[in-house]
C-alpha atoms as a PDB file:
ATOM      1  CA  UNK A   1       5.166   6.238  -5.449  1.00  0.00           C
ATOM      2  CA  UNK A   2       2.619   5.463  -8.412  1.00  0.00           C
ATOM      3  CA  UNK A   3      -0.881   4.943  -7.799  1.00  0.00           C
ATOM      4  CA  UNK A   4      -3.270   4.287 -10.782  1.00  0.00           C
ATOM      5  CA  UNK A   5      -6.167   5.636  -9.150  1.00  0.00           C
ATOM      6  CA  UNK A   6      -5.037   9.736  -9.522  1.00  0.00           C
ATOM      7  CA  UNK A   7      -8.660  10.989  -8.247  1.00  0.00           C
ATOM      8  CA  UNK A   8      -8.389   9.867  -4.193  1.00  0.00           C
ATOM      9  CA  UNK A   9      -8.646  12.878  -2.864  1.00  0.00           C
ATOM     10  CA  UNK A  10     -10.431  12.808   0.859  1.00  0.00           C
ATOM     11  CA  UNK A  11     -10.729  16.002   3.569  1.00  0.00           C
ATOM     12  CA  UNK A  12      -7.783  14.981   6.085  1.00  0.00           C
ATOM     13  CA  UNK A  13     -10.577  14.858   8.902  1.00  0.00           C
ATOM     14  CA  UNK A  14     -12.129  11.690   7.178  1.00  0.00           C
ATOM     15  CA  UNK A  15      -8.368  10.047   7.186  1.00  0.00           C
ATOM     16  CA  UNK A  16      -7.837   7.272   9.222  1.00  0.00           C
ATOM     17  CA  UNK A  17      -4.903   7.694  12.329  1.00  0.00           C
ATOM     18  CA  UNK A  18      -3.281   5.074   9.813  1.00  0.00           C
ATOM     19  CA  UNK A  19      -3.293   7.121   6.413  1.00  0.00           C
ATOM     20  CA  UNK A  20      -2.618  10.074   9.169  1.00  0.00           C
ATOM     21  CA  UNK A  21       0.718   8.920  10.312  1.00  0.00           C
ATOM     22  CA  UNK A  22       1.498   7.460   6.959  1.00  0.00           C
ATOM     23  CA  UNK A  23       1.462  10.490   5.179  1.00  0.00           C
ATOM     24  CA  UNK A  24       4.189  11.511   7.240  1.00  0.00           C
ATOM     25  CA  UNK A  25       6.120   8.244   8.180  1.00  0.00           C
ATOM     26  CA  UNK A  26       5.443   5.277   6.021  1.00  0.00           C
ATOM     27  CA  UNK A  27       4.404   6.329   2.522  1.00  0.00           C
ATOM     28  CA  UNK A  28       8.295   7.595   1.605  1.00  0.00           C
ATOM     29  CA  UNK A  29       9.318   3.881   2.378  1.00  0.00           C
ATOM     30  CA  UNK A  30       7.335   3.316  -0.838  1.00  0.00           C
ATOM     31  CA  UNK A  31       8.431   6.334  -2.972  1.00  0.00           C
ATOM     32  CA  UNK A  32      10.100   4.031  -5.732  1.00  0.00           C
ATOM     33  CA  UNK A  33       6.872   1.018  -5.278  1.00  0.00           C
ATOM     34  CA  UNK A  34       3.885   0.944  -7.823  1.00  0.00           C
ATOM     35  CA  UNK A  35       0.644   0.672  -6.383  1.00  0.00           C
ATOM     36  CA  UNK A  36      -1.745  -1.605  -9.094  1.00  0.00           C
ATOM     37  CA  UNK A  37      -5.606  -1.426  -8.559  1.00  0.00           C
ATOM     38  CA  UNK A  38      -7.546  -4.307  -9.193  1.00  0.00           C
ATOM     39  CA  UNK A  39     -10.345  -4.102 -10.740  1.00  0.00           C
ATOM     40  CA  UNK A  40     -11.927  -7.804 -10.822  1.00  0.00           C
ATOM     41  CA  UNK A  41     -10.508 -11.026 -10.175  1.00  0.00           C
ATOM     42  CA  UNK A  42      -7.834 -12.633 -11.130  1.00  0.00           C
ATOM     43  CA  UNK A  43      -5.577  -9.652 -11.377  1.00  0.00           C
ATOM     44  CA  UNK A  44      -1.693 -10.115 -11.129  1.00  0.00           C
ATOM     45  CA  UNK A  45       1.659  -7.732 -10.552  1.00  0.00           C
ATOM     46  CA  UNK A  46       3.623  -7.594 -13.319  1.00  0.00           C
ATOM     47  CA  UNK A  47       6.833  -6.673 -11.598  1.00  0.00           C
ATOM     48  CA  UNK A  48       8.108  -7.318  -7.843  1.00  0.00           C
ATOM     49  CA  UNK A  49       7.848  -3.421  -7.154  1.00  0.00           C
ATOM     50  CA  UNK A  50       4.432  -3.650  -7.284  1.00  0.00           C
ATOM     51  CA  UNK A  51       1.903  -3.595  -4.891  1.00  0.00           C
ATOM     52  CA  UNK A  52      -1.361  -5.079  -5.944  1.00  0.00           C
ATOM     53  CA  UNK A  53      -4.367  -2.782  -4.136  1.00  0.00           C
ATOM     54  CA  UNK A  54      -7.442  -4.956  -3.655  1.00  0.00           C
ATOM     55  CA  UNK A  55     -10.107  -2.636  -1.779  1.00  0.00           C
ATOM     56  CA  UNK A  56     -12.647  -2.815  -5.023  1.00  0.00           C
ATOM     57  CA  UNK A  57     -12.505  -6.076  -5.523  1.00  0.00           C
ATOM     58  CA  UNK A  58     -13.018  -7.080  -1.728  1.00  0.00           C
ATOM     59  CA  UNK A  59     -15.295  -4.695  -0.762  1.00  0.00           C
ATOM     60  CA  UNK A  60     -16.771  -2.443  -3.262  1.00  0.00           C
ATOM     61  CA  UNK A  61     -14.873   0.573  -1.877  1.00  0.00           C
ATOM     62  CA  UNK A  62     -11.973   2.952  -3.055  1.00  0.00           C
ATOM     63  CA  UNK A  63     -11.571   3.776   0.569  1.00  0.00           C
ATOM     64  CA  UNK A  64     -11.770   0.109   2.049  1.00  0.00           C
ATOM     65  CA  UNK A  65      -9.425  -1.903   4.914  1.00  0.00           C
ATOM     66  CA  UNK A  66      -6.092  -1.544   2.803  1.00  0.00           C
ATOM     67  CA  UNK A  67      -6.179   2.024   1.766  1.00  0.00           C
ATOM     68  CA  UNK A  68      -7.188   3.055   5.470  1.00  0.00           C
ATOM     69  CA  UNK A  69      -4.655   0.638   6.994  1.00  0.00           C
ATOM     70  CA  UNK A  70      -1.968  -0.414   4.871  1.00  0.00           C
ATOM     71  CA  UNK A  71       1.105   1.014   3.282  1.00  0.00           C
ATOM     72  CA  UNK A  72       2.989  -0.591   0.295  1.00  0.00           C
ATOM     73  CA  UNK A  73       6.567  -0.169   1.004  1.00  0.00           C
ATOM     74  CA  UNK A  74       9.687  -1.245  -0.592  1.00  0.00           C
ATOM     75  CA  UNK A  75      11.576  -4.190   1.343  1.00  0.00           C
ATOM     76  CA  UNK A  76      15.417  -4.438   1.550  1.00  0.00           C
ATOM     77  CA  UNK A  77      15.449  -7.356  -1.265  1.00  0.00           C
ATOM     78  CA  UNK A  78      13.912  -4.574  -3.497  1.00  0.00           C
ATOM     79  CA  UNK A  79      10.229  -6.120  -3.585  1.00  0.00           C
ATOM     80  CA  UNK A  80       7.493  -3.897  -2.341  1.00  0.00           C
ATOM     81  CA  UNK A  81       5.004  -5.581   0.199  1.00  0.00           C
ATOM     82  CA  UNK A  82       2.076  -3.562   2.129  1.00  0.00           C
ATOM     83  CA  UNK A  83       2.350  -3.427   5.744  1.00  0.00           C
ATOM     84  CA  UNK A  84       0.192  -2.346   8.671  1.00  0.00           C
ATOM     85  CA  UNK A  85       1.174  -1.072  11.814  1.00  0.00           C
ATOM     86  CA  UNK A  86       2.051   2.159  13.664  1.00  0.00           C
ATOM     87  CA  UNK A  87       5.511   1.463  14.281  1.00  0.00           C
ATOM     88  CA  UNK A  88       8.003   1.453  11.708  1.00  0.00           C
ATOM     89  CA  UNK A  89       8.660  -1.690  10.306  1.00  0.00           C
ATOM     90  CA  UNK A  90      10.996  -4.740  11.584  1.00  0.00           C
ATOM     91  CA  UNK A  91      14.540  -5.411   9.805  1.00  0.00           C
ATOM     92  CA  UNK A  92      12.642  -8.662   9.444  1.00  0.00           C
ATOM     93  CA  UNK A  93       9.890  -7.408   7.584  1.00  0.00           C
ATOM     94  CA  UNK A  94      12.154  -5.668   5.610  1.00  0.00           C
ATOM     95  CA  UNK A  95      14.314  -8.754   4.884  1.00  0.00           C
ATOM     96  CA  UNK A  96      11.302 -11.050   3.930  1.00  0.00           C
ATOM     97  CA  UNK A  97      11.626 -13.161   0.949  1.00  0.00           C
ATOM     98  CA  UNK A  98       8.562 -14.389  -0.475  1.00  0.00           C
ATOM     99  CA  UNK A  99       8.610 -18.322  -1.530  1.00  0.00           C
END
């Protein structure tokens, strides 16, 4: 996985259950994703692999709603996508196409 924003680095008590369970379940689905920050608005993805991260923009925050509770993972049409949830992810999540 590539993130563009190399400096996140948090004590694992301040982790959400989320990023917890993540770190050990959901953020391999994403290993071959690209996670693009966005620093104002508009901002775009370049490529299908990407996942466009949107916490600055929205609210001010490195640390905001997405990064706590979302994980950009690759889907089985080879687009990546971010998903929230606990439990691994549907077959049709992973079979999605976007319009």
């Amino acid at each position: 996985m590539h993130i563009t924003l190399c400096d996140f680095i948090v004590p694992w008590d301040t982790l959400s259950t989320t990023q917890k369970k993540s770190l050990n379940h959901r953020y391999q689905m994403g290993c071959e994703c690209k996670i693009t920050r966005c620093p104002m608005i508009p901002c775009y993805i370049s490529s299908p692999d990407e996942c466009l991260w949107m916490d600055w923009v929205t609210e001010k925050n490195i640390n905001g709603h997405q990064a706590k509770f979302f994980a950009c993972i690759k889907r089985s049409d080879g687009s990546c996508a971010w998903y929230r949830g606990a439990a691994p992810p549907k077959q049709e999540f992973l079979d999605i196409e976007d319009p």
